[in-house]
C-alpha atoms as a PDB file:
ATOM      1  CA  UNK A   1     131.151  98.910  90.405  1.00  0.00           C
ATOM      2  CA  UNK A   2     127.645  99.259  89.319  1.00  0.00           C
ATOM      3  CA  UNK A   3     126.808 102.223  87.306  1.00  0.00           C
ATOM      4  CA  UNK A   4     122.842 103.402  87.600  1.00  0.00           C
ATOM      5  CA  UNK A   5     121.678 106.272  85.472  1.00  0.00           C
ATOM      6  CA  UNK A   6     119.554 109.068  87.310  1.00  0.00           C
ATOM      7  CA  UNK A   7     116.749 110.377  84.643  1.00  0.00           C
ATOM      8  CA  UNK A   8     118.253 113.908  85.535  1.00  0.00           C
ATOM      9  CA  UNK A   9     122.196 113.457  86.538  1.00  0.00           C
ATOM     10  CA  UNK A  10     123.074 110.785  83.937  1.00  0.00           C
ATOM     11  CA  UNK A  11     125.391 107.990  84.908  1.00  0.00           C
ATOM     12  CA  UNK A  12     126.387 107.649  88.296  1.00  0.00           C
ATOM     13  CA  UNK A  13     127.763 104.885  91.001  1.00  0.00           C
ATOM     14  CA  UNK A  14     125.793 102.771  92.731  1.00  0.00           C
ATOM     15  CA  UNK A  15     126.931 104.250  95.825  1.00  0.00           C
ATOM     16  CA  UNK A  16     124.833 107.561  95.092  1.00  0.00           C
ATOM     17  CA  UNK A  17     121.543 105.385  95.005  1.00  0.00           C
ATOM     18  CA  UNK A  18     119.895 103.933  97.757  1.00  0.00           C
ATOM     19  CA  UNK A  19     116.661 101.333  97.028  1.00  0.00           C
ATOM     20  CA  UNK A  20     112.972 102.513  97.174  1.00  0.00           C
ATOM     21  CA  UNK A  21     110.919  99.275  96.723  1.00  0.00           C
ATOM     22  CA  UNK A  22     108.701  97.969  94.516  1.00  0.00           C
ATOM     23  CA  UNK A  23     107.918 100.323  91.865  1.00  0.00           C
ATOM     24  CA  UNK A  24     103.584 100.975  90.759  1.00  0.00           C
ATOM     25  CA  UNK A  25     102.220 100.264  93.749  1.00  0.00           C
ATOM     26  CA  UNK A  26      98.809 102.632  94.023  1.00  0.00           C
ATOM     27  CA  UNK A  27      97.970 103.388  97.741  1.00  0.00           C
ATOM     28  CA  UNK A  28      94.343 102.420  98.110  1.00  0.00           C
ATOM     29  CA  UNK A  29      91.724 104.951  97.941  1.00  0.00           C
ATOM     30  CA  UNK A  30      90.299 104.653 101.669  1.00  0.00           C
ATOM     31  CA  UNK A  31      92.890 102.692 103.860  1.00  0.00           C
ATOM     32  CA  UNK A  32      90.371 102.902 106.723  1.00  0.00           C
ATOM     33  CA  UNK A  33      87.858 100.376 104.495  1.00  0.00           C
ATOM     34  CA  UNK A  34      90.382  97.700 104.082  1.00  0.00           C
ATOM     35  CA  UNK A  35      90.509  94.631 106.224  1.00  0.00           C
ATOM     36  CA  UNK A  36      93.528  93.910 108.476  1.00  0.00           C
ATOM     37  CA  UNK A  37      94.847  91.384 106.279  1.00  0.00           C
ATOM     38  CA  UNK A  38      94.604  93.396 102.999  1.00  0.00           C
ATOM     39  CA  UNK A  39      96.374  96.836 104.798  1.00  0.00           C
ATOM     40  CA  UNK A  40      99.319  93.942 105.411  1.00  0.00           C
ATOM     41  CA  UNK A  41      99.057  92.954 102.183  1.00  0.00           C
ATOM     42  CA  UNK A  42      99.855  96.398 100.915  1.00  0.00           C
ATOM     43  CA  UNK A  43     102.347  97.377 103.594  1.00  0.00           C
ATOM     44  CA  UNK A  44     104.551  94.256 102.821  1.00  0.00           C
ATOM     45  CA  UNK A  45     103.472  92.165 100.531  1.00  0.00           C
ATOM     46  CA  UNK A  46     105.429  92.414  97.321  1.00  0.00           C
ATOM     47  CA  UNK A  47     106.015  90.661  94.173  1.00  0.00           C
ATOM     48  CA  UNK A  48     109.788  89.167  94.237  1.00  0.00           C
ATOM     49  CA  UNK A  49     110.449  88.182  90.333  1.00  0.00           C
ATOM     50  CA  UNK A  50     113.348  85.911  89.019  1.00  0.00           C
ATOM     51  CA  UNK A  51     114.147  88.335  86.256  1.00  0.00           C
ATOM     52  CA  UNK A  52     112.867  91.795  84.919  1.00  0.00           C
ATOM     53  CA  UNK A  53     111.874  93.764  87.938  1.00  0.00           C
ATOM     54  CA  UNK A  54     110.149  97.530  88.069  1.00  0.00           C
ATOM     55  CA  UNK A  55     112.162  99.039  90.985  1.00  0.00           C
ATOM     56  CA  UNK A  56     111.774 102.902  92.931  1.00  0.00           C
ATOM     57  CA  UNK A  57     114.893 104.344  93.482  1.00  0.00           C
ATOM     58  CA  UNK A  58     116.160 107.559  95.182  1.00  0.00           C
ATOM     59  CA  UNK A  59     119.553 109.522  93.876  1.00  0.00           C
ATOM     60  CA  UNK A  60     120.723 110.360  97.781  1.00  0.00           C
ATOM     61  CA  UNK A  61     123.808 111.949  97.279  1.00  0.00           C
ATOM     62  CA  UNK A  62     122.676 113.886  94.067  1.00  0.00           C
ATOM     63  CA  UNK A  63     119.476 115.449  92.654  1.00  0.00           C
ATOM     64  CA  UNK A  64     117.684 113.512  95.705  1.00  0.00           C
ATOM     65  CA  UNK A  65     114.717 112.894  93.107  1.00  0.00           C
ATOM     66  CA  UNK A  66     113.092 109.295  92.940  1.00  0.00           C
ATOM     67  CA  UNK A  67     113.368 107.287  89.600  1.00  0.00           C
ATOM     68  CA  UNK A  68     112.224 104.018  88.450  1.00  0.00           C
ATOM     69  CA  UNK A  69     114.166 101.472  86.937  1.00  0.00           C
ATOM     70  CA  UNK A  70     113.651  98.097  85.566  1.00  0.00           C
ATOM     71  CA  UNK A  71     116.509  96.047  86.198  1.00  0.00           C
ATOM     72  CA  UNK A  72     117.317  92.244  86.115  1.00  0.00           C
ATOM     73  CA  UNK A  73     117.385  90.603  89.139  1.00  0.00           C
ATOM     74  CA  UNK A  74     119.453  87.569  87.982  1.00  0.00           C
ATOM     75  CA  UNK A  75     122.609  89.468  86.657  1.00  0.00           C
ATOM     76  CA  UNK A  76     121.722  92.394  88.529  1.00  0.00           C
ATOM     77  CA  UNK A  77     121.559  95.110  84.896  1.00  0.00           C
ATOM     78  CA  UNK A  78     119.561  98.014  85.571  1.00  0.00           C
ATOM     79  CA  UNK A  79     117.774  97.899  81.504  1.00  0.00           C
ATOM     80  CA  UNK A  80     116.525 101.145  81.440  1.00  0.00           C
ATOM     81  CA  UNK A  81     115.597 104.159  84.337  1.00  0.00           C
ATOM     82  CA  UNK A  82     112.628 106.487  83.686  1.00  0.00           C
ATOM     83  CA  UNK A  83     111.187 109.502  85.382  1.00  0.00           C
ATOM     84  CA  UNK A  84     108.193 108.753  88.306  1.00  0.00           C
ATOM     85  CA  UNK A  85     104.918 109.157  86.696  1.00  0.00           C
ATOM     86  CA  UNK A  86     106.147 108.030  83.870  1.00  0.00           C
ATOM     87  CA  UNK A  87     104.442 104.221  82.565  1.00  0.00           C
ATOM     88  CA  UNK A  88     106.577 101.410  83.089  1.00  0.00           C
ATOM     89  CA  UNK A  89     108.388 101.087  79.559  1.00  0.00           C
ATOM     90  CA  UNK A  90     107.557  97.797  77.809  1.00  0.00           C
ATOM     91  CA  UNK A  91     110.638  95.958  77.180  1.00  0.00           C
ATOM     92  CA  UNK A  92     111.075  92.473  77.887  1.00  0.00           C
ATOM     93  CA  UNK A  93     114.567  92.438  79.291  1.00  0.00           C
ATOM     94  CA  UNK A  94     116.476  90.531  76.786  1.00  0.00           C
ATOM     95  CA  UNK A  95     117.825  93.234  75.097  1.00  0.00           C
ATOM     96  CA  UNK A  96     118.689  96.956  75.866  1.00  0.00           C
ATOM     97  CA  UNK A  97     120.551  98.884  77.971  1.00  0.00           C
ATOM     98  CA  UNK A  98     121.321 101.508  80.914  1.00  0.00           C
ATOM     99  CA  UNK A  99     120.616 104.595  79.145  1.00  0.00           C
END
């Protein structure tokens, strides 16, 4: 089983969690001034990385607070989880762990 830590709850199964997207993505400043294609390109367009990944996720059957997390999307180890707001940590995913 996969154990994610919530920034508030501490360690907890993956089963609590549930997947929020892509984390750091700003919503533009006047929607109504973008073009068609560049309102898709926010809506769905998303970066999809072989390796360290910056990830928004909610505890659901917890605190029910979103998180981020950066976590490694070729052996699937959530490196570290962080409150949202905070700045994406700089670590470069080779070393590290769920805190």
């Amino acid at each position: 089983m996969l154990i994610i830590t919530c920034p508030w709850c501490g360690a907890r199964p993956e089963v609590e969690f549930r997947y929020g997207g892509e984390a750091h993505i700003a919503r533009p400043a006047d929607p109504s001034a973008l073009t068609d294609q560049e309102w898709a390109d926010f809506l769905y367009n998303r970066t999809n990385p072989k390796g360290l990944h910056a990830e928004r996720w909610r505890h659901m059957h917890g605190c029910g607070r979103y998180f981020n997390a950066l976590r490694d999307t070729v052996s699937d180890f959530f490196v570290t989880t962080y409150k949202a707001g905070e700045p994406r940590p700089d670590i470069d995913g080779s070393s590290g762990g769920n805190p």
